[in-house]
Protein backbone atom coordinates (compact mmCIF):
# COMPACT_ATOMS: atom_id res chain seq x y z
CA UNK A 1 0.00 0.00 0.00
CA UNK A 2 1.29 3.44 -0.64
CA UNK A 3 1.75 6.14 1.62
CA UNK A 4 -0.74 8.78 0.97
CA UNK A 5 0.53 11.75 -0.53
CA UNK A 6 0.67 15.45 0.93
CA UNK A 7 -1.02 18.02 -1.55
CA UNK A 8 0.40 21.47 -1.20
CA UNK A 9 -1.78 23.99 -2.53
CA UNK A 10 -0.46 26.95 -3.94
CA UNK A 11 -0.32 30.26 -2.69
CA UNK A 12 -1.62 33.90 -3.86
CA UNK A 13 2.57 34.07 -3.71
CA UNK A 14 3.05 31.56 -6.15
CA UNK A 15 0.47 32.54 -8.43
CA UNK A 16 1.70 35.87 -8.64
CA UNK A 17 5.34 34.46 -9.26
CA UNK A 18 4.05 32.57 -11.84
CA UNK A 19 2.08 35.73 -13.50
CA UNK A 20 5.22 37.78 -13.35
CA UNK A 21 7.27 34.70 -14.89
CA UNK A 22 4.74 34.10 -17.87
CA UNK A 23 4.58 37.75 -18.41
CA UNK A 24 5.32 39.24 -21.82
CA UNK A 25 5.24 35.62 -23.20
CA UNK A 26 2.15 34.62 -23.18
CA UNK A 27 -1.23 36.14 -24.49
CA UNK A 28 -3.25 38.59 -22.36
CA UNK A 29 -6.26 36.84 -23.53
CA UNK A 30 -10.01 38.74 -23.25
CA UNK A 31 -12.69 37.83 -21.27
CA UNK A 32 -15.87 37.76 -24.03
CA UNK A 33 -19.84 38.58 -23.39
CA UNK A 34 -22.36 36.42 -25.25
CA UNK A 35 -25.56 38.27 -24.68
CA UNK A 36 -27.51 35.00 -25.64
CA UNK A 37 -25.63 32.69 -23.05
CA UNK A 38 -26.74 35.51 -20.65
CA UNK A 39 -30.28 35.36 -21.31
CA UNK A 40 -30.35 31.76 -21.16
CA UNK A 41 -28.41 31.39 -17.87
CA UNK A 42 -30.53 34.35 -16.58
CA UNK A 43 -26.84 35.87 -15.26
CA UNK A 44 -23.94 37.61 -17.13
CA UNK A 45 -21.29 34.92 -18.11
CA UNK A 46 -18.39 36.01 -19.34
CA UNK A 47 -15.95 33.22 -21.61
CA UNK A 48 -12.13 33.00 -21.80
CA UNK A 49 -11.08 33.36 -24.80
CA UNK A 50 -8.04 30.86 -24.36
CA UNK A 51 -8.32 29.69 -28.40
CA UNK A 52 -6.39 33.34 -28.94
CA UNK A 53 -3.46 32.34 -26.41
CA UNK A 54 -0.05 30.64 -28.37
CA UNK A 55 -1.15 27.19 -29.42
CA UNK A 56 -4.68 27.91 -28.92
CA UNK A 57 -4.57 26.57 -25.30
CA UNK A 58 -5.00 28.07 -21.58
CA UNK A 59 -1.61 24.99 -21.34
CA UNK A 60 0.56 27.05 -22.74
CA UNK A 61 0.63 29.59 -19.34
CA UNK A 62 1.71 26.41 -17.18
CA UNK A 63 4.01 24.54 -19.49
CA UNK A 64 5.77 28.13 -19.99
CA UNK A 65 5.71 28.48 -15.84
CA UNK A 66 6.95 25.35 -15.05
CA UNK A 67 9.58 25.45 -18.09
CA UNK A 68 10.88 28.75 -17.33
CA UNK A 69 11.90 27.28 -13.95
CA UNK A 70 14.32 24.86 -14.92
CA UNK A 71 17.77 25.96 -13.84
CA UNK A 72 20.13 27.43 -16.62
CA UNK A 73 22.69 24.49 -16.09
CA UNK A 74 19.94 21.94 -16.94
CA UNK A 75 18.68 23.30 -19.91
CA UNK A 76 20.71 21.45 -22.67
CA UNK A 77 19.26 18.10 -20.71
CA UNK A 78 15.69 19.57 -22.81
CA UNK A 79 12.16 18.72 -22.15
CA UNK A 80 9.83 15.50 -22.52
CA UNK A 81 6.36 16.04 -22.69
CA UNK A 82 4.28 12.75 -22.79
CA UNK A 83 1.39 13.68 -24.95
CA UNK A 84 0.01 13.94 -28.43
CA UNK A 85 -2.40 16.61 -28.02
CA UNK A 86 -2.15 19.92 -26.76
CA UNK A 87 0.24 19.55 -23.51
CA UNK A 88 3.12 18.55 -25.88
CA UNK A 89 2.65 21.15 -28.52
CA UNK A 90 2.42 23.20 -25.40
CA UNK A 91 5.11 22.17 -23.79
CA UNK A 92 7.46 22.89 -26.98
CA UNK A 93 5.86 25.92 -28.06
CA UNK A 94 7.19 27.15 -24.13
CA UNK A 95 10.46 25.42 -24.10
CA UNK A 96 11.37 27.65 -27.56
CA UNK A 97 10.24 30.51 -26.15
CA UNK A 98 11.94 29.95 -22.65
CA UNK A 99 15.31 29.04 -24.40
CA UNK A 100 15.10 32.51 -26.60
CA UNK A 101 14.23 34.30 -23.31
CA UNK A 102 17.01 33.00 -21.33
CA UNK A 103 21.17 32.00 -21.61
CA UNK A 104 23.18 29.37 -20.97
């Protein structure tokens, strides 16, 4: 049996380290009205419009975090991303970016 496992939830310090990391790399994408969806719902909704972000996926802002914080030293050991779908293209679309933004 395994031990369970400790889940450490992040912090409004972490999430604004990670905003400040992904800044100027990825999208500022707009938050969208649909009037219809409103009067259905009987509430204003309001959509993310995450199909304007690089690779047409809210995935790019974490692969790009979580990329970006891979010491200098360890860079030339590159990235795996096990995935066919978005998380890969993702995950490579960030690691180019990451290895333009920083220097070995």
């Amino acid at each position: 049996m395994n031990a369970p496992t400790t889940i450490t939830l992040p912090t409004i310090a972490d999430v604004d380290a990670a905003a400040a990391r992904i800044k100027g790399v990825a999208i500022r994408t707009p938050l969208v009205n649909s009037p219809a969806l409103d009067e259905r719902l009987g509430a204003r909704v309001f959509l993310k419009a995450e199909t304007l972000q690089r690779t047409g996926s809210f995935k790019f802002r974490g692969a790009y975090n979580k990329i970006s914080q891979i010491p200098t030293q360890k860079k030339a050991a590159g990235v795996v991303a096990y995935s066919s779908g978005n998380r890969a293209r993702c995950a490579r679309s960030a690691a180019r970016r990451w290895c333009r933004h920083s220097t070995i």
